[in-house]
PDB file of N, CA and C in Angstrom:
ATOM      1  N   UNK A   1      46.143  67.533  43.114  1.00  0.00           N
ATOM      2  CA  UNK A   1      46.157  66.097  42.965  1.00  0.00           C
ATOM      3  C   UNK A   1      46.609  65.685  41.567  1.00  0.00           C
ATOM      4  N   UNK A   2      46.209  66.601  40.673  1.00  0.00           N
ATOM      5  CA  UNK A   2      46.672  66.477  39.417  1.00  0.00           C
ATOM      6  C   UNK A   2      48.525  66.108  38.955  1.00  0.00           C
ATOM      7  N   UNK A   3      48.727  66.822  39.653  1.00  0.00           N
ATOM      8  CA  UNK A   3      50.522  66.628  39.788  1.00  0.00           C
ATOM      9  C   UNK A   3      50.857  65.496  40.803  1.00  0.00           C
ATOM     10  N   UNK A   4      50.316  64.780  41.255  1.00  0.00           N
ATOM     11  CA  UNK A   4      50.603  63.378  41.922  1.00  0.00           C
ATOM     12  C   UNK A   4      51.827  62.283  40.892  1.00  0.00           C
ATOM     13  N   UNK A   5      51.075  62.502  39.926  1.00  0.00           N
ATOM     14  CA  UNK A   5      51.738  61.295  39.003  1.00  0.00           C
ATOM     15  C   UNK A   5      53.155  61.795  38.453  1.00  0.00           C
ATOM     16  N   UNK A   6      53.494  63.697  38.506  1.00  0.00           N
ATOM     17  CA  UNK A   6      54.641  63.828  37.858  1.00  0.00           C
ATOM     18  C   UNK A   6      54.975  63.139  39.077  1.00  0.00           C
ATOM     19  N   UNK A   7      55.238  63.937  40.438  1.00  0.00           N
ATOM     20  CA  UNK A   7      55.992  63.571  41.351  1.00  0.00           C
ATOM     21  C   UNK A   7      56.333  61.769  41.127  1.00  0.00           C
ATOM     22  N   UNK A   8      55.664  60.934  41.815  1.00  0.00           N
ATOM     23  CA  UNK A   8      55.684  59.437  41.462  1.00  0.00           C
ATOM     24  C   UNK A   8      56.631  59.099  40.357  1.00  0.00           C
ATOM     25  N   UNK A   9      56.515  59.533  39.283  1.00  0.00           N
ATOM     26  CA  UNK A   9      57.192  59.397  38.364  1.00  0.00           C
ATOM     27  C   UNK A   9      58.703  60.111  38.592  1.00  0.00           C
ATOM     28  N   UNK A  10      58.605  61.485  38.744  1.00  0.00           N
ATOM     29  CA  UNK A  10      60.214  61.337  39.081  1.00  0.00           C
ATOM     30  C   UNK A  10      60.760  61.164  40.100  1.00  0.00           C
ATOM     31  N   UNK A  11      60.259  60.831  41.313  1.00  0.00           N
ATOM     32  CA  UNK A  11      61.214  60.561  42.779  1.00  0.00           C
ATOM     33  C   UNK A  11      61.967  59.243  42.228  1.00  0.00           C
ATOM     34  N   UNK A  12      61.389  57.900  41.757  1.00  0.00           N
ATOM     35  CA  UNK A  12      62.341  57.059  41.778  1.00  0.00           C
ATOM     36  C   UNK A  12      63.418  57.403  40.692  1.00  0.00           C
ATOM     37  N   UNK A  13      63.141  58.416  40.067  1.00  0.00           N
ATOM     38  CA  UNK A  13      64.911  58.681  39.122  1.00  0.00           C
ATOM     39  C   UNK A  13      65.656  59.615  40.119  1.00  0.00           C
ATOM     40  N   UNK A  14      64.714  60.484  41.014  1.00  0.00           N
ATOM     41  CA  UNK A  14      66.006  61.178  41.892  1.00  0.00           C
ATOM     42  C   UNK A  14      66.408  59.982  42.386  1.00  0.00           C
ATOM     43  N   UNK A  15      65.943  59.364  43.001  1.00  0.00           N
ATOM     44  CA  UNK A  15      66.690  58.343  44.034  1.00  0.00           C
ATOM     45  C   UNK A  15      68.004  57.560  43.107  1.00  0.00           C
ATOM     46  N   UNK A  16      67.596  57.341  42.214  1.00  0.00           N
ATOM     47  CA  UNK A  16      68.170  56.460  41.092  1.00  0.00           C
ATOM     48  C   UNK A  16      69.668  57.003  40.968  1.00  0.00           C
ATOM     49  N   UNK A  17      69.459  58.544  40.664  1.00  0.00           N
ATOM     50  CA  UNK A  17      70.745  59.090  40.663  1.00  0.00           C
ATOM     51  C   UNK A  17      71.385  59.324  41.655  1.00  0.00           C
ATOM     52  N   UNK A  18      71.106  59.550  42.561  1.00  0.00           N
ATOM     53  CA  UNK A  18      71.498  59.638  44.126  1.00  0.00           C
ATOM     54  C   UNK A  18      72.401  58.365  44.185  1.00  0.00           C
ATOM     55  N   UNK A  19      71.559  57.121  44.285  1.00  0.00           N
ATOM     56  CA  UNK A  19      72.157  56.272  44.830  1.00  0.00           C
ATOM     57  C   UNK A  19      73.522  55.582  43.357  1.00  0.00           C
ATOM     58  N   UNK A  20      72.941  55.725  42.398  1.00  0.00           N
ATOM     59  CA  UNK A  20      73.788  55.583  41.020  1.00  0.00           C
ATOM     60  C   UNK A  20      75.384  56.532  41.608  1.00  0.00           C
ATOM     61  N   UNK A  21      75.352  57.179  42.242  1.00  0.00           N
ATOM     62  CA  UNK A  21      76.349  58.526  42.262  1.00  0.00           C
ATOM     63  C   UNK A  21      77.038  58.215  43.373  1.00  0.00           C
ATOM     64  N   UNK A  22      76.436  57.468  44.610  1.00  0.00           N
ATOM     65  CA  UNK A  22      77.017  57.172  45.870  1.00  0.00           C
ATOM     66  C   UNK A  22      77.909  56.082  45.428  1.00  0.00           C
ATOM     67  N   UNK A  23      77.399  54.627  44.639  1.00  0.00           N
ATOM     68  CA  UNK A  23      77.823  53.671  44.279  1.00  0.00           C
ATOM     69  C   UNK A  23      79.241  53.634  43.275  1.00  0.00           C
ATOM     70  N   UNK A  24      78.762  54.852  42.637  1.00  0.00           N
ATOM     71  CA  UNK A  24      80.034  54.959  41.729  1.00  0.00           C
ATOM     72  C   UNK A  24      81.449  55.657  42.499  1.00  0.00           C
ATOM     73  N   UNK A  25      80.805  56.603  43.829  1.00  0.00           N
ATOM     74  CA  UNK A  25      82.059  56.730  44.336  1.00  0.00           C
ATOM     75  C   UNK A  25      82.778  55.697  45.099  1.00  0.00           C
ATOM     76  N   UNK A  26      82.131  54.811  45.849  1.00  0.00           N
ATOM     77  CA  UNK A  26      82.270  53.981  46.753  1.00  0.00           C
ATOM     78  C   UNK A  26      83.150  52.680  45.716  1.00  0.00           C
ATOM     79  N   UNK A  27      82.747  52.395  44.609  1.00  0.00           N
ATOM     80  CA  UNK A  27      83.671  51.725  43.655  1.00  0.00           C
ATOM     81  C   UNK A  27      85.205  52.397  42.985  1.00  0.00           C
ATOM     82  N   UNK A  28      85.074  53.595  42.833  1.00  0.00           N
ATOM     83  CA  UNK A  28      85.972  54.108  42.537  1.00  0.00           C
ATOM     84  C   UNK A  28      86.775  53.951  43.272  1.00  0.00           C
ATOM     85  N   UNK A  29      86.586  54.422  44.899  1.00  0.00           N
ATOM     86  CA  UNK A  29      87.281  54.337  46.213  1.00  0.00           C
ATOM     87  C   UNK A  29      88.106  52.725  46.424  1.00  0.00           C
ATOM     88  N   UNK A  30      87.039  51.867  46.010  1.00  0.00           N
ATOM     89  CA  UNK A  30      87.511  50.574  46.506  1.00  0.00           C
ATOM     90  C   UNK A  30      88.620  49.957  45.238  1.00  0.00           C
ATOM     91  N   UNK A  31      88.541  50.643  43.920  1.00  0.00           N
ATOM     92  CA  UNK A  31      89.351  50.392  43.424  1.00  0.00           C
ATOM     93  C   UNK A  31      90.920  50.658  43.472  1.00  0.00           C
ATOM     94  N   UNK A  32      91.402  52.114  43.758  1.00  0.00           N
ATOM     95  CA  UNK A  32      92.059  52.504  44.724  1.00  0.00           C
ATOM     96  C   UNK A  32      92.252  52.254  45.889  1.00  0.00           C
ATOM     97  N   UNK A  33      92.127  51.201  46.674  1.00  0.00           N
ATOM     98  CA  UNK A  33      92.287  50.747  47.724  1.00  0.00           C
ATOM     99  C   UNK A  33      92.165  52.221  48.978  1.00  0.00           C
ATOM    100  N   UNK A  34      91.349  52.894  48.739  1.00  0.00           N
ATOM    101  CA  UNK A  34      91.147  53.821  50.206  1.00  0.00           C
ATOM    102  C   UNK A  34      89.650  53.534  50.623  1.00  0.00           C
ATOM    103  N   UNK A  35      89.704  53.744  51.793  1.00  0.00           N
ATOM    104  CA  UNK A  35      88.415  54.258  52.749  1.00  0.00           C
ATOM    105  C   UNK A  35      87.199  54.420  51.881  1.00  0.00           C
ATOM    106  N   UNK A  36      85.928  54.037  52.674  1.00  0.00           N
ATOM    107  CA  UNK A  36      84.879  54.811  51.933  1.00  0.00           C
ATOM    108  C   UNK A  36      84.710  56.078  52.250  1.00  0.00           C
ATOM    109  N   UNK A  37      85.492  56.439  53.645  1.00  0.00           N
ATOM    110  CA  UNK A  37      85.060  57.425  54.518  1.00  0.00           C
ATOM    111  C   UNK A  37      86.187  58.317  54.865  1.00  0.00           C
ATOM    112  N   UNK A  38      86.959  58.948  53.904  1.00  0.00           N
ATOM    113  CA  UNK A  38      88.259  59.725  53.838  1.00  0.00           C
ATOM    114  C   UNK A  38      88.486  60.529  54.991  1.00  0.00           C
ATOM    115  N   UNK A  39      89.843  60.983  55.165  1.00  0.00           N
ATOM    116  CA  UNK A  39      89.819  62.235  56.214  1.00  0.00           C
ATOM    117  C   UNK A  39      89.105  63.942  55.499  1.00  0.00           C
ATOM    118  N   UNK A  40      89.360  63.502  53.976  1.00  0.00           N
ATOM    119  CA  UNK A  40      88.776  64.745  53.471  1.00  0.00           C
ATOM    120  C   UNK A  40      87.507  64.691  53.821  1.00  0.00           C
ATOM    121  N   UNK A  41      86.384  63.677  53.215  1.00  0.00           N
ATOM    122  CA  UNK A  41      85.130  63.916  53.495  1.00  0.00           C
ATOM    123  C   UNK A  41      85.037  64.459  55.013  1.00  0.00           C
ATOM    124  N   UNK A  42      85.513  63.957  56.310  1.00  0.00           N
ATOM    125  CA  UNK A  42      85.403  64.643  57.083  1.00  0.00           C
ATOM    126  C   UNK A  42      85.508  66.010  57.845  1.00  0.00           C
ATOM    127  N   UNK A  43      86.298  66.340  56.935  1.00  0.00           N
ATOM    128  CA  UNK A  43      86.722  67.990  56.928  1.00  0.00           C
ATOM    129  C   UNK A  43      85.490  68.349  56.248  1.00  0.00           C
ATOM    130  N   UNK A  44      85.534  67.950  55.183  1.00  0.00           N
ATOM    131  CA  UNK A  44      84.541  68.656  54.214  1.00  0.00           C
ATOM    132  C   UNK A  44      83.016  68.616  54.958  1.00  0.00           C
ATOM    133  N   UNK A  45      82.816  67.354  55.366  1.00  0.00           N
ATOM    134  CA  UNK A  45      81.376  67.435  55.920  1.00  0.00           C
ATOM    135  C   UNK A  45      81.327  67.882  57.513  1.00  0.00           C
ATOM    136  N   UNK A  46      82.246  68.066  58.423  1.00  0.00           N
ATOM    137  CA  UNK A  46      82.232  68.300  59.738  1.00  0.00           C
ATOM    138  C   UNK A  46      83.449  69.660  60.126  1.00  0.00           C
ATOM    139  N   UNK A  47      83.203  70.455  59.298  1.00  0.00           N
ATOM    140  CA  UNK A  47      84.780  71.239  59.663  1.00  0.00           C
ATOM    141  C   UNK A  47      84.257  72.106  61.087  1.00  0.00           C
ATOM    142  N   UNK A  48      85.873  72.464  61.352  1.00  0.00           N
ATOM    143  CA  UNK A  48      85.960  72.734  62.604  1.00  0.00           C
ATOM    144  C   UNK A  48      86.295  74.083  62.763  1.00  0.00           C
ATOM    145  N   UNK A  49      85.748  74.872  61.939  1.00  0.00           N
ATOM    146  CA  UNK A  49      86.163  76.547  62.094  1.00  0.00           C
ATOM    147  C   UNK A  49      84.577  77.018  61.641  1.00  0.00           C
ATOM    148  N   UNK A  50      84.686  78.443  62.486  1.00  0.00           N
ATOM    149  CA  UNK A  50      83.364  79.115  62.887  1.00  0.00           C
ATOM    150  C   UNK A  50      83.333  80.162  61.663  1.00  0.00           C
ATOM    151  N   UNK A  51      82.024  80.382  61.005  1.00  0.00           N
ATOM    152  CA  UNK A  51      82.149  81.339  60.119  1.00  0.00           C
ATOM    153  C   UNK A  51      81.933  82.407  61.217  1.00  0.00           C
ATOM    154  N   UNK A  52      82.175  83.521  61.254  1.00  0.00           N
ATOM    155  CA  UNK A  52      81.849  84.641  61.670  1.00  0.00           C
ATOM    156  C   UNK A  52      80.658  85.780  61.331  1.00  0.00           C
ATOM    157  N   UNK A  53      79.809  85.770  61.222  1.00  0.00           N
ATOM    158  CA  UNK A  53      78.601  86.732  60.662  1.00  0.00           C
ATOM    159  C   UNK A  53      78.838  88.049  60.535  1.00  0.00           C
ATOM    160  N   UNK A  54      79.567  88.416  61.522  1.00  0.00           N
ATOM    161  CA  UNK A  54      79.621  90.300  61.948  1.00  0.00           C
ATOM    162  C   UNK A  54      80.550  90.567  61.215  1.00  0.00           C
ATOM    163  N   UNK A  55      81.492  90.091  60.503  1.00  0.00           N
ATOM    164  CA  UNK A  55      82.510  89.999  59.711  1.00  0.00           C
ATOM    165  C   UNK A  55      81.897  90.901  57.946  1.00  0.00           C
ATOM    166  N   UNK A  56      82.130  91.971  57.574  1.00  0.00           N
ATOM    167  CA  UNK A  56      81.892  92.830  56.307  1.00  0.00           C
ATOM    168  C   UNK A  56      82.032  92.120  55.112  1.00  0.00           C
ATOM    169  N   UNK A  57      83.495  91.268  55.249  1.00  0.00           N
ATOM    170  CA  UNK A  57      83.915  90.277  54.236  1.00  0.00           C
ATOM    171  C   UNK A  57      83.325  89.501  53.868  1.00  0.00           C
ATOM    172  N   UNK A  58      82.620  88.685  55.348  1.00  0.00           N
ATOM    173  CA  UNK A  58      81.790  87.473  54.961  1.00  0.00           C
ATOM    174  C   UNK A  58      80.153  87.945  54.238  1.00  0.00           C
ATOM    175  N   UNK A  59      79.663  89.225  54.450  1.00  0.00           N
ATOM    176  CA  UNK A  59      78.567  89.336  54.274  1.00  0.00           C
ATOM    177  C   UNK A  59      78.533  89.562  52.681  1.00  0.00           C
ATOM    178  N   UNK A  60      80.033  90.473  52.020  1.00  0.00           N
ATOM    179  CA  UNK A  60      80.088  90.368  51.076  1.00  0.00           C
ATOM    180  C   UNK A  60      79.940  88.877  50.189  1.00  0.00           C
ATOM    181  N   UNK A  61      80.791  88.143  50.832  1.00  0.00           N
ATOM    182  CA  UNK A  61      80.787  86.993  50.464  1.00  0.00           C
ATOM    183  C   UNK A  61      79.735  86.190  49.984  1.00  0.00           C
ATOM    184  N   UNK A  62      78.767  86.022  51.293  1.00  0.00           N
ATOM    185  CA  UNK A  62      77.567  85.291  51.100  1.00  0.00           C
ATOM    186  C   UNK A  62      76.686  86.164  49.952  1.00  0.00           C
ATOM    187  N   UNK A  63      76.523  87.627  49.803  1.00  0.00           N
ATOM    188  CA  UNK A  63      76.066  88.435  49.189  1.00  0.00           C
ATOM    189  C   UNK A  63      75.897  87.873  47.718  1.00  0.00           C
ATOM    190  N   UNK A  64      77.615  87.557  47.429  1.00  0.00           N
ATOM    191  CA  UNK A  64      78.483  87.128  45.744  1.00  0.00           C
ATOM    192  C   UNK A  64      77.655  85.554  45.947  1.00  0.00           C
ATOM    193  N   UNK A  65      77.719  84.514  46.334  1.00  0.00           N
ATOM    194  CA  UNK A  65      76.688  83.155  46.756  1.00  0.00           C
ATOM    195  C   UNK A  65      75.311  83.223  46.453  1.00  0.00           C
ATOM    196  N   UNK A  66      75.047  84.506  46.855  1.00  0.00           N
ATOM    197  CA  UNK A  66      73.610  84.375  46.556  1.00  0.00           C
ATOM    198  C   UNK A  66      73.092  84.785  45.316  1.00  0.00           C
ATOM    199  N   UNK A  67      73.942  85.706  44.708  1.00  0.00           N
ATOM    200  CA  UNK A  67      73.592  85.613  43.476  1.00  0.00           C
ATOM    201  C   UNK A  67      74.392  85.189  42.251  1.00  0.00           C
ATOM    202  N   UNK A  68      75.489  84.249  42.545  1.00  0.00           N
ATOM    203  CA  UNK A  68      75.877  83.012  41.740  1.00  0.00           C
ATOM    204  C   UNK A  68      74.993  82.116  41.638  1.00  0.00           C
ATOM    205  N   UNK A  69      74.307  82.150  43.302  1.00  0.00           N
ATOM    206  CA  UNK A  69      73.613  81.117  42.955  1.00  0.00           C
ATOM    207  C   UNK A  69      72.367  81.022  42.142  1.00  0.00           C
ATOM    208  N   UNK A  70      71.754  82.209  42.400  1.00  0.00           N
ATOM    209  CA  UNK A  70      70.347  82.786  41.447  1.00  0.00           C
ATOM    210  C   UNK A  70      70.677  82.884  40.307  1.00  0.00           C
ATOM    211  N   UNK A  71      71.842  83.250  40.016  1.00  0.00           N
ATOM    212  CA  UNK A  71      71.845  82.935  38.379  1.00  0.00           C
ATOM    213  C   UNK A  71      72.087  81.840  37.414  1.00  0.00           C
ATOM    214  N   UNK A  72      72.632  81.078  38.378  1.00  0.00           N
ATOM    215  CA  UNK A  72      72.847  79.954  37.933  1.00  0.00           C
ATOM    216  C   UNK A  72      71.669  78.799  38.013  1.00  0.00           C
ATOM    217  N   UNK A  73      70.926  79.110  39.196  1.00  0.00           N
ATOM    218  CA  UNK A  73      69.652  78.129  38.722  1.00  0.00           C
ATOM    219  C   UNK A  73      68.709  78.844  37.995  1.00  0.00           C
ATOM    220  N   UNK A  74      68.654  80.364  37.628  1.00  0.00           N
ATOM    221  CA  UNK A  74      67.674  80.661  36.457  1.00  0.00           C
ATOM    222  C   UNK A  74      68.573  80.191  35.115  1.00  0.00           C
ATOM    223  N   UNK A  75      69.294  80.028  34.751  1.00  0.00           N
ATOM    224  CA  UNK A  75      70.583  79.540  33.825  1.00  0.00           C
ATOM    225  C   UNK A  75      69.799  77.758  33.666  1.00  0.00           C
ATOM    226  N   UNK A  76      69.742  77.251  35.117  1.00  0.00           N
ATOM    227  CA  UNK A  76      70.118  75.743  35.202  1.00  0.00           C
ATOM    228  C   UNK A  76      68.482  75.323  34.566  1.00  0.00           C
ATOM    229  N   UNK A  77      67.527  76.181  34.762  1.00  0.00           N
ATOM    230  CA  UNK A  77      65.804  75.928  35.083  1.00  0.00           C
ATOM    231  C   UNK A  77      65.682  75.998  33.409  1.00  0.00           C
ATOM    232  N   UNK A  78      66.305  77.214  32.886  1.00  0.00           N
ATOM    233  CA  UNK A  78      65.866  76.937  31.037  1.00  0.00           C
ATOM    234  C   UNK A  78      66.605  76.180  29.971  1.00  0.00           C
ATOM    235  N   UNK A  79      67.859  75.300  31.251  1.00  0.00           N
ATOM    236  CA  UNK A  79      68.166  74.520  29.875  1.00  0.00           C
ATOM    237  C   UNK A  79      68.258  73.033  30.403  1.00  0.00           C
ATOM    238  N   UNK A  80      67.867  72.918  31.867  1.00  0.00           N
ATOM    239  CA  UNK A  80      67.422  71.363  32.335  1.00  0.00           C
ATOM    240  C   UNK A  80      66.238  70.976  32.798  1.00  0.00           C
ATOM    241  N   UNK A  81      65.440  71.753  32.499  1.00  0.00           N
ATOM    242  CA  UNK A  81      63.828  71.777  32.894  1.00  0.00           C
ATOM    243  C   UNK A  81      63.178  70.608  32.105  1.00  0.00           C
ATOM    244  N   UNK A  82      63.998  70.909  30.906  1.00  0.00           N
ATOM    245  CA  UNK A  82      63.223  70.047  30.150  1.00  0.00           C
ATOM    246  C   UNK A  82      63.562  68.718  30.300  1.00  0.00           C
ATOM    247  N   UNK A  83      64.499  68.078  30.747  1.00  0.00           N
ATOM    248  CA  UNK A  83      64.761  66.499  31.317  1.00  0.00           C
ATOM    249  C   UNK A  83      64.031  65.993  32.250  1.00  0.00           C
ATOM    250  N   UNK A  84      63.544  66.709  33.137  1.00  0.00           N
ATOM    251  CA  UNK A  84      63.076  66.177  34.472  1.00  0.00           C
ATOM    252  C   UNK A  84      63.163  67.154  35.835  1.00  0.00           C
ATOM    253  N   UNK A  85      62.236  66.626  36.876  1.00  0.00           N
ATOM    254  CA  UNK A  85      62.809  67.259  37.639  1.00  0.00           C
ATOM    255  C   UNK A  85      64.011  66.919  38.827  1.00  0.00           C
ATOM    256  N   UNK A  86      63.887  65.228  38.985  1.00  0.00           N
ATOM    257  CA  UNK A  86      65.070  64.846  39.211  1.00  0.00           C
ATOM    258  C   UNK A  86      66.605  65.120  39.084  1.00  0.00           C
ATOM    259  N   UNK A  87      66.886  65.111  37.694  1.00  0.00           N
ATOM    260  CA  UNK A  87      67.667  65.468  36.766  1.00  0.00           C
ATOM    261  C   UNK A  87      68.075  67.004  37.176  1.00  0.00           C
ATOM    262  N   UNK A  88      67.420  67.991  36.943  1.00  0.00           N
ATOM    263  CA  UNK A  88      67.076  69.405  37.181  1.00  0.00           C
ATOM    264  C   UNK A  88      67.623  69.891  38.912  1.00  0.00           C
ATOM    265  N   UNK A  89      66.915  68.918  40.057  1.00  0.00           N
ATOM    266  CA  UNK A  89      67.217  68.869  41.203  1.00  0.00           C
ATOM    267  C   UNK A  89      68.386  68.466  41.589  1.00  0.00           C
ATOM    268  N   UNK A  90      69.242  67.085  40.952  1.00  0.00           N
ATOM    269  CA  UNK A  90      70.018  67.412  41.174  1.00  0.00           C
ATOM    270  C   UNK A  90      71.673  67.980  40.618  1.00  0.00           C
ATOM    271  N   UNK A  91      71.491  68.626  39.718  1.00  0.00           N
ATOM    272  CA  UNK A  91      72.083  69.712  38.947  1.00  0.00           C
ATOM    273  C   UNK A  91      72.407  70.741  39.546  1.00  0.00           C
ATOM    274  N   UNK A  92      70.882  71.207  40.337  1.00  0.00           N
ATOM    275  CA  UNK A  92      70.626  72.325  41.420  1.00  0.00           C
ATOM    276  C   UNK A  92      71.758  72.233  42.322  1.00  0.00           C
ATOM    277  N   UNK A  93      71.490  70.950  43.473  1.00  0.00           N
ATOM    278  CA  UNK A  93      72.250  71.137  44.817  1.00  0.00           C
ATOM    279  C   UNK A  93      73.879  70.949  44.424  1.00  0.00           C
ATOM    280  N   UNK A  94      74.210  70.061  43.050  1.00  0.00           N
ATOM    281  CA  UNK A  94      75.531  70.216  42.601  1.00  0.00           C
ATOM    282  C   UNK A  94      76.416  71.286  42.775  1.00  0.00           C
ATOM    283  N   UNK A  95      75.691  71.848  41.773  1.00  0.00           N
ATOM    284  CA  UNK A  95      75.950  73.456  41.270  1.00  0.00           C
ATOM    285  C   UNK A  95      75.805  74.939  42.501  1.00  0.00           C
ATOM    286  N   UNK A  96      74.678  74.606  43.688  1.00  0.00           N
ATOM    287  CA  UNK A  96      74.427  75.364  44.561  1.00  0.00           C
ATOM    288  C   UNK A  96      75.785  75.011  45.196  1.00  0.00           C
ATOM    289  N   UNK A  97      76.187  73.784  45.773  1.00  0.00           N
ATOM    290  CA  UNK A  97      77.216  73.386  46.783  1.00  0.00           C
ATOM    291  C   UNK A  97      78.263  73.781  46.282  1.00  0.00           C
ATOM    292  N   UNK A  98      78.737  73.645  45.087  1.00  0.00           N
ATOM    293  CA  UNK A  98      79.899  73.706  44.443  1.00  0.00           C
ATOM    294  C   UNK A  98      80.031  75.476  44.369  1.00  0.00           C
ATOM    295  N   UNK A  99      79.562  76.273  44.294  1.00  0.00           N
ATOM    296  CA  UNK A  99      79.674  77.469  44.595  1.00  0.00           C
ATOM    297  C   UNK A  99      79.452  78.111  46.032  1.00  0.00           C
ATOM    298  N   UNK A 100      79.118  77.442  46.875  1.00  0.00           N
ATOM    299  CA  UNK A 100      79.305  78.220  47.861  1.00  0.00           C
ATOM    300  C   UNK A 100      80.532  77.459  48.699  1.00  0.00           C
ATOM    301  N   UNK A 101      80.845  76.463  48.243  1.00  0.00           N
ATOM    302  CA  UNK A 101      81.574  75.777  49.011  1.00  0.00           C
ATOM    303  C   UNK A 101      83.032  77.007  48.517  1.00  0.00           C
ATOM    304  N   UNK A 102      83.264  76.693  46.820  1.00  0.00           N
ATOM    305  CA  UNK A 102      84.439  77.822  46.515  1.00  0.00           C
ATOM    306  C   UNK A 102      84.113  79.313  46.997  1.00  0.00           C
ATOM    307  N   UNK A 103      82.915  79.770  47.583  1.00  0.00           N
ATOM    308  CA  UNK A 103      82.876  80.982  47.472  1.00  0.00           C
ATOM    309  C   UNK A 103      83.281  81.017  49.273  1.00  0.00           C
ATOM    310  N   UNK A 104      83.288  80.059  49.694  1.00  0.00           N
ATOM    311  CA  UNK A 104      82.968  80.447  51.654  1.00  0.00           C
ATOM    312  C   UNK A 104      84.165  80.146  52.103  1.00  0.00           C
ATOM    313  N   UNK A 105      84.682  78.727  51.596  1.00  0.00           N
ATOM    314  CA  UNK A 105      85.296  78.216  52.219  1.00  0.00           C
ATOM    315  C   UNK A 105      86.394  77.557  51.281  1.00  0.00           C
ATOM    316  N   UNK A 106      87.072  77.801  50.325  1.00  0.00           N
ATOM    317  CA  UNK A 106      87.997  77.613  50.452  1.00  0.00           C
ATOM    318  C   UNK A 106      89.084  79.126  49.937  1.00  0.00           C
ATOM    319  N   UNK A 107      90.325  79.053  50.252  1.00  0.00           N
ATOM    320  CA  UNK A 107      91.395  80.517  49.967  1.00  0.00           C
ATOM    321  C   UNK A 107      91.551  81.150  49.045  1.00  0.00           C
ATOM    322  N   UNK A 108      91.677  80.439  47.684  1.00  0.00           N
ATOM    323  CA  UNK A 108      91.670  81.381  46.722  1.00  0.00           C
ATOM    324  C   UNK A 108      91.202  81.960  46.036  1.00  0.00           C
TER     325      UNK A 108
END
């Protein structure tokens, strides 16, 4: 119960940045006169090809992901810990997505 008040205290800055981050793309977009809702984002968020599991390559793959990714949030935990955990969280899923996304799925 003791940790009630961090939480309280930082959910409304996650949210803050969340929605701070949605807003700024959605302006950017409208300044450029495109879509809020690109054909990329849809690839990106709905693609249409099957990873394969039984595949040696891919296991390597996910293998190299998993520990980009472990190192990078023991990396991310001792030098953004100290801001928040908002802040910290989302640094995390940035940094998690952004490496597995280059590590899975795209060619080069």
């Amino acid at each position: 119960m003791e940790k009630l008040g961090y939480i309280i205290s930082e959910a409304p800055v996650l949210f803050l940045l969340i929605w701070f981050t949605l807003r700024l793309v959605h302006f950017r977009r409208r300044r450029k006169q495109e879509p809020r809702f690109s054909a990329g984002d849809q690839a990106l968020l709905f693609p249409n090809r099957k990873i394969d599991l039984r595949s040696p390559i891919m296991r390597v793959k996910f293998a190299r992901c998993i520990l980009l990714a472990t190192g990078a949030t023991y990396v991310e935990f001792l030098f953004l810990a100290q801001f928040g955990a908002a802040i910290l969280c989302v640094a995390l899923t940035l940094t998690t997505a952004g490496i597995v996304h280059r590590m899975l799925f795209t060619s080069a």
